[in-house]
C-alpha atoms as a PDB file:
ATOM      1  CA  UNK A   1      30.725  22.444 -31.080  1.00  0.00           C
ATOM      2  CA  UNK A   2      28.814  24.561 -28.401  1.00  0.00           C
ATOM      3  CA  UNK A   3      30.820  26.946 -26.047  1.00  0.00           C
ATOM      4  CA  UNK A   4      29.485  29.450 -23.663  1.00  0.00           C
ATOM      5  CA  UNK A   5      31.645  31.338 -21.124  1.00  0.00           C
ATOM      6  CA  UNK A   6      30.155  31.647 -17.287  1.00  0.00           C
ATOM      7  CA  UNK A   7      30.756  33.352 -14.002  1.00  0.00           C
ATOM      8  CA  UNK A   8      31.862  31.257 -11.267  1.00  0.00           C
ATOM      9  CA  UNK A   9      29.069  32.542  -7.686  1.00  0.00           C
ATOM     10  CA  UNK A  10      31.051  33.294  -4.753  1.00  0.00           C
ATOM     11  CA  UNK A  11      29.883  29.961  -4.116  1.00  0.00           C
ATOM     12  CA  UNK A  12      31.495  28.081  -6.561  1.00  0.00           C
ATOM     13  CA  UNK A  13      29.230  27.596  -8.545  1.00  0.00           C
ATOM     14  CA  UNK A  14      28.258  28.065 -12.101  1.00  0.00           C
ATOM     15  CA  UNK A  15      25.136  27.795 -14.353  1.00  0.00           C
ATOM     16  CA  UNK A  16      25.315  25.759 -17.540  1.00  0.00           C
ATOM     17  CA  UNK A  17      23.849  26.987 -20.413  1.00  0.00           C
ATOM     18  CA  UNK A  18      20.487  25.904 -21.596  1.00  0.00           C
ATOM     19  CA  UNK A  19      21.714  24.887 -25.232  1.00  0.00           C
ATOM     20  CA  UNK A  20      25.063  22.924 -23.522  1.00  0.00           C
ATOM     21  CA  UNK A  21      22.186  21.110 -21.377  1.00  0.00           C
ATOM     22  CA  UNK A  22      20.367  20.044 -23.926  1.00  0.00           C
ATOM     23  CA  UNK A  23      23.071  18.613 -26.110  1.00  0.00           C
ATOM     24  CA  UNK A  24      24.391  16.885 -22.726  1.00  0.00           C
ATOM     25  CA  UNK A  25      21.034  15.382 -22.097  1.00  0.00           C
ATOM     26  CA  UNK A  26      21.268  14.589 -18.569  1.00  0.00           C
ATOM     27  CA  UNK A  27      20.597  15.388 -15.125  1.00  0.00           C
ATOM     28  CA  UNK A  28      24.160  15.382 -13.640  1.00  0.00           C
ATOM     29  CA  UNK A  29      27.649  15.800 -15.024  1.00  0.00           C
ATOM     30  CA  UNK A  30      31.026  14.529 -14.111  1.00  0.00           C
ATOM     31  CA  UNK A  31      34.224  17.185 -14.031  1.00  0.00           C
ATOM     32  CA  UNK A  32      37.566  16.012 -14.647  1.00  0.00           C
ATOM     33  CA  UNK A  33      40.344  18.500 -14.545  1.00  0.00           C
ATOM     34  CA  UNK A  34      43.818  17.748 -16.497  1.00  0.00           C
ATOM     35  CA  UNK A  35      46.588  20.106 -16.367  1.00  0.00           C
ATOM     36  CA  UNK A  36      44.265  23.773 -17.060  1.00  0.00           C
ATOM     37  CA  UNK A  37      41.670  21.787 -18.547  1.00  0.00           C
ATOM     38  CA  UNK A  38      38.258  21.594 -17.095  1.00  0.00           C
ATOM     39  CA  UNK A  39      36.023  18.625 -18.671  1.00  0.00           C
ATOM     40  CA  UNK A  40      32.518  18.251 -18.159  1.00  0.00           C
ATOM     41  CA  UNK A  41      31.144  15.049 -19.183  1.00  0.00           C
ATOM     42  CA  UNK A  42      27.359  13.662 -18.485  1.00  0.00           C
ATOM     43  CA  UNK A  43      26.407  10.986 -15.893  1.00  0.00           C
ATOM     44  CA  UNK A  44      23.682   8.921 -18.163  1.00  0.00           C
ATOM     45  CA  UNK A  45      23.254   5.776 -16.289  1.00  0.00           C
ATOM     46  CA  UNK A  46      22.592   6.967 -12.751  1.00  0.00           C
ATOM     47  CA  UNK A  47      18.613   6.090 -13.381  1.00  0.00           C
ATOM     48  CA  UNK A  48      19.921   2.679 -14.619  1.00  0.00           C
ATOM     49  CA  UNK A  49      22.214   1.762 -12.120  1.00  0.00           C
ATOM     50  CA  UNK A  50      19.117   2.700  -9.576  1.00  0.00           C
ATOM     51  CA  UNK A  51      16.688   0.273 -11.330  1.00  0.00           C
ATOM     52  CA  UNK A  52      19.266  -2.382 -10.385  1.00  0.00           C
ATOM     53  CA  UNK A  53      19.962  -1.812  -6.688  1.00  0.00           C
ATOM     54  CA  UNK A  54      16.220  -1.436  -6.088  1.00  0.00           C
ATOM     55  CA  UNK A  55      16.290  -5.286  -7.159  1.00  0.00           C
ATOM     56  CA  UNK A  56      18.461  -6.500  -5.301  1.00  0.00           C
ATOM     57  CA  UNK A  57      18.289  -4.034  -2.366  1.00  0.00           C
ATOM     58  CA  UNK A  58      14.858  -5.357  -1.696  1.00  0.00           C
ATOM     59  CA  UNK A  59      12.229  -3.584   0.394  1.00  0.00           C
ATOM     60  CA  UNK A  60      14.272  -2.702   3.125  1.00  0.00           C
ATOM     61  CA  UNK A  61      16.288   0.600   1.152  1.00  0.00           C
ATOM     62  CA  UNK A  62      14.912   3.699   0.617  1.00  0.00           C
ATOM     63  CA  UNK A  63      15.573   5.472  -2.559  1.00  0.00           C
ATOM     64  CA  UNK A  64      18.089   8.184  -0.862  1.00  0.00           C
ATOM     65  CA  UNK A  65      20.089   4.619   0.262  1.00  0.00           C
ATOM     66  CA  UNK A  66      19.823   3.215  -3.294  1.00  0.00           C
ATOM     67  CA  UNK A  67      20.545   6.543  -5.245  1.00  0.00           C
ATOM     68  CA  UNK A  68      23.778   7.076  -2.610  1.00  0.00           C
ATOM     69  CA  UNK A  69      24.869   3.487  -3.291  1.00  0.00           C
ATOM     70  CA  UNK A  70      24.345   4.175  -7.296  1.00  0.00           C
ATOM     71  CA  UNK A  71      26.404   7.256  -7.495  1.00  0.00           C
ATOM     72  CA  UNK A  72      29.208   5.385  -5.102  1.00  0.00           C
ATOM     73  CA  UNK A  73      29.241   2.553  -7.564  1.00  0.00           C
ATOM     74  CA  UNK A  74      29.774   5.585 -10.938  1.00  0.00           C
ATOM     75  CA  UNK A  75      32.474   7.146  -9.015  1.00  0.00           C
ATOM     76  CA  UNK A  76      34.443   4.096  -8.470  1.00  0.00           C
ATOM     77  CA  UNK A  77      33.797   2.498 -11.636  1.00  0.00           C
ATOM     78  CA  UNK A  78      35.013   6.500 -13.201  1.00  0.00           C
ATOM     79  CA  UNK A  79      37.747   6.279 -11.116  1.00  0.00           C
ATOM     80  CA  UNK A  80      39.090   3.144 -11.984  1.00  0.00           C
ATOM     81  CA  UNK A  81      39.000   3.837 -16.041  1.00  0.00           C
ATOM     82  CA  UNK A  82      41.084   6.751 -15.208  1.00  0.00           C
ATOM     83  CA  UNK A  83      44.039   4.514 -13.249  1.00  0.00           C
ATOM     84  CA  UNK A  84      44.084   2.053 -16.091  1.00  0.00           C
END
């Protein structure tokens, strides 16, 4: 198991480790909170999900369009495991 402890910027936010990173292996995370419980869990498939809306969003979408329709698509998909 790898832990690290962090201070929280005035901003809000925080840096993760290097070695927590690495054994996440991706670009973005997801937080969940339950009860005092902060989870941090990786987004892997937001470069997969943007291979498929660039075929069927044809020429006409930019990547910014595609990407934003991707990471609409993860939240609501995450957000429906966690009502079931």
């Amino acid at each position: 198991m790898t832990s690290a402890a962090v201070k929280i910027t005035r901003k809000g936010q925080v840096t993760i480790p290097k070695a927590i990173r690495e054994t996440l292996n991706a670009n973005a995370v997801y937080f969940e909170v339950e009860h005092d419980v902060v989870m941090v869990r990786p987004v892997r498939d937001a470069a997969g999900s943007l291979r498929e809306y660039a075929r069927n969003a044809g020429r006409g979408a930019s990547m910014k369009q595609m990407r934003d329709k991707a990471w609409r698509e993860a939240v609501r998909e995450k957000a429906g495991k966690k009502r079931s």
